[in-house]
Protein backbone atom coordinates (compact mmCIF):
# COMPACT_ATOMS: atom_id res chain seq x y z
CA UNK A 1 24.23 7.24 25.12
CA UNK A 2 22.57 7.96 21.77
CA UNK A 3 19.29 8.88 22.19
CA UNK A 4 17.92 7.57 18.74
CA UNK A 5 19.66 4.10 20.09
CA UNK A 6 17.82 4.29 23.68
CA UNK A 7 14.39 5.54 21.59
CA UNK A 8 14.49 2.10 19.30
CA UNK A 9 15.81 -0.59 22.66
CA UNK A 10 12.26 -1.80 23.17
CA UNK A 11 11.69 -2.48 19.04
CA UNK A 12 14.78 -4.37 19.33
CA UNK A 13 13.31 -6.50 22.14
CA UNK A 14 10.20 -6.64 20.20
CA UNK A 15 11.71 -7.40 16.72
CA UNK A 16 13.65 -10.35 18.48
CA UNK A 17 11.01 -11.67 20.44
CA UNK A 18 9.37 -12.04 17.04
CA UNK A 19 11.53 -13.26 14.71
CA UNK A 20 14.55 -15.07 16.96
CA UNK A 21 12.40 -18.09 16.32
CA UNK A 22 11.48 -17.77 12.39
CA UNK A 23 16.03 -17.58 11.74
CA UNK A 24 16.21 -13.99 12.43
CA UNK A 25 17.49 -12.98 15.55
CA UNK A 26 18.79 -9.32 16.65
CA UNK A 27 22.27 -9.13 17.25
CA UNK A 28 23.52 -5.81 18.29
CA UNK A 29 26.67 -4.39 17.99
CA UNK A 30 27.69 -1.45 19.76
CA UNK A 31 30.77 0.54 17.57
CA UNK A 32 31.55 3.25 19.10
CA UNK A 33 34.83 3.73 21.00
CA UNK A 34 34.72 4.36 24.59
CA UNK A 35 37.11 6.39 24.76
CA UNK A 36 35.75 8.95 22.57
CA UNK A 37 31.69 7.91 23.80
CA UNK A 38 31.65 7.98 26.92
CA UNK A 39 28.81 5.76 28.98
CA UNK A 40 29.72 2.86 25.47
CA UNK A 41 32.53 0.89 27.68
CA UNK A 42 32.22 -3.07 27.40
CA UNK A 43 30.89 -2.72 31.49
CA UNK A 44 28.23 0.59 30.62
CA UNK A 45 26.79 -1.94 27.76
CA UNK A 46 26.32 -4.83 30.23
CA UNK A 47 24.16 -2.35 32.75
CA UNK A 48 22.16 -1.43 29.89
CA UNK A 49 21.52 -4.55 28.55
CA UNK A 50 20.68 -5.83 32.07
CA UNK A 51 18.33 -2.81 32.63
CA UNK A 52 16.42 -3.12 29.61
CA UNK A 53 16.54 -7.03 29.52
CA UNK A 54 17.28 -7.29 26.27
CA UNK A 55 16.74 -11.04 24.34
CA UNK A 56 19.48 -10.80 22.23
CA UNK A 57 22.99 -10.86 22.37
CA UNK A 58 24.67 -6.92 22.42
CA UNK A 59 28.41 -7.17 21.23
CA UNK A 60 31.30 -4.75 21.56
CA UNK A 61 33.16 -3.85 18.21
CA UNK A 62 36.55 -3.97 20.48
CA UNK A 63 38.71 -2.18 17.91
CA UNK A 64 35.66 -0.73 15.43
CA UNK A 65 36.86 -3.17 13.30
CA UNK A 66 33.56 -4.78 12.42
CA UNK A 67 31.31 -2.09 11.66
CA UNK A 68 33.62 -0.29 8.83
CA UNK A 69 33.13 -3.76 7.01
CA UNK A 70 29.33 -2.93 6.37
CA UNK A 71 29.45 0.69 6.13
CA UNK A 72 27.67 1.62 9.24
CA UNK A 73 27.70 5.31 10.01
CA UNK A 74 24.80 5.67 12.65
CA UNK A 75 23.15 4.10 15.92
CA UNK A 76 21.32 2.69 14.85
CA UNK A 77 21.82 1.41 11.52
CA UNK A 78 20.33 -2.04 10.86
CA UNK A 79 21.46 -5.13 8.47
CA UNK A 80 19.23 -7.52 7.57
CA UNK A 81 21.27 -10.75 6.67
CA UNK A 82 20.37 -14.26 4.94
CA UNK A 83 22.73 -17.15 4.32
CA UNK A 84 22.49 -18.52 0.92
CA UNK A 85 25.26 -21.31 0.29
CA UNK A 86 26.94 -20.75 3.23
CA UNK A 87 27.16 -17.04 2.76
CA UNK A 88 26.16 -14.26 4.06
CA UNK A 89 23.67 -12.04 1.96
CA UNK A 90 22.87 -8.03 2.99
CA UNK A 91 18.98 -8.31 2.28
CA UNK A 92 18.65 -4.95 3.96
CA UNK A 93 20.20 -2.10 5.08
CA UNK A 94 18.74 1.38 6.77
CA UNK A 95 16.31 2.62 9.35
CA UNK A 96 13.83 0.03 11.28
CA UNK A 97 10.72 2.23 10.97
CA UNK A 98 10.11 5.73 9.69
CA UNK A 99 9.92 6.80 12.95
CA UNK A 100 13.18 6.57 15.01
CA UNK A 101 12.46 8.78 18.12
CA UNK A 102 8.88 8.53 18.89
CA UNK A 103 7.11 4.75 18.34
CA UNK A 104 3.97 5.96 18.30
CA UNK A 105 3.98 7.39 15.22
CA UNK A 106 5.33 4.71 13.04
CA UNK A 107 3.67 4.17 10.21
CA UNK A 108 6.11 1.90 8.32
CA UNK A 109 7.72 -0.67 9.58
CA UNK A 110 11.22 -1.55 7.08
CA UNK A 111 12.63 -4.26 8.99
CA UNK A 112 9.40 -6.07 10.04
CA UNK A 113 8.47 -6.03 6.04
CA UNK A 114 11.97 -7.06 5.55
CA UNK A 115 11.59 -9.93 7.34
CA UNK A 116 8.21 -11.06 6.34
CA UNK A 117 9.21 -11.00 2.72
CA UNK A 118 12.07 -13.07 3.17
CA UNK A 119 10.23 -15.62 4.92
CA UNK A 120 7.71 -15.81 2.23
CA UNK A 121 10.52 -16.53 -0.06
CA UNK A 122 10.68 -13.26 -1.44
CA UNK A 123 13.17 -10.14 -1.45
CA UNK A 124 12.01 -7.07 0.44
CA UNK A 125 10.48 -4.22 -1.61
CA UNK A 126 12.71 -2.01 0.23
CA UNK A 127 16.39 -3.06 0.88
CA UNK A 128 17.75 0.31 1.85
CA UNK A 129 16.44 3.13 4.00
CA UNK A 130 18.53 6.16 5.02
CA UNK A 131 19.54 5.30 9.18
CA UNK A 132 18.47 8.02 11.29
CA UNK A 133 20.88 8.18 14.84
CA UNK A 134 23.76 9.29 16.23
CA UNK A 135 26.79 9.27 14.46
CA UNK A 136 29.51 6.26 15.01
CA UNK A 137 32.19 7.63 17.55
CA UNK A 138 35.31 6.46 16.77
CA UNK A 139 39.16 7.91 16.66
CA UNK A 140 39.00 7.55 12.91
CA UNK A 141 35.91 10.03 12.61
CA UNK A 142 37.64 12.92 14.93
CA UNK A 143 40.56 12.93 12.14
């Protein structure tokens, strides 16, 4: 289990709780392959979820088919998305804070701002941040 992942699980609770509501729920994807992460299997993730009673809905990438699609490379990396005539915009994409192990010492927060922007209407001053985590395991990134 990536640690930077396990370090951000109660700002993803948070950052649902708050904006599930306002049109912006967390969805979390988990890409990594289980064979080559071990502890990521479909049944670990259920356990986890369960555990940490998360609000959201955490999804398997069966076949890491969805996360080369947005260029994900860490855990976790974080899309912010808006529909705009029935399509899906990338209004963000990055870090959720500048602090991804230790909470305490945030001191800003990307997605939050994200998010409040868009619902005032406007774009967020930031729409990319570098994602701090653990790498994506997958077969493809052993070659």
């Amino acid at each position: 289990m990536c640690p930077y992942s396990v370090a951000n699980e109660d700002r993803l609770n948070a950052l649902d709780k708050k904006y599930s509501k306002k049109g912006y729920p967390v969805i979390a994807i988990n890409p990594n392959d289980p064979e080559v992460s071990k502890g990521d299997s479909f049944n670990d993730m259920k356990i986890r979820a369960k555990e940490k009673g998360f609000t959201f809905p955490y999804l398997f990438d069966e076949g890491q088919k969805v996360y080369p699609m947005y260029g994900t490379t860490k855990t976790p990396h974080v899309y912010i998305l808006s529909k705009t005539a029935g399509k899906l915009i990338v209004e963000y994409i990055g870090a959720i804070d500048d602090s991804s192990r230790d909470e305490s010492n945030v001191s800003e927060r990307f997605v939050e701002d994200a998010v409040d922007a868009l619902l005032k209407g406007d774009k967020p001053a930031k729409k990319y941040t570098r994602a701090i985590g653990c790498s994506v395991k997958d077969k493809r990134s052993l070659k």
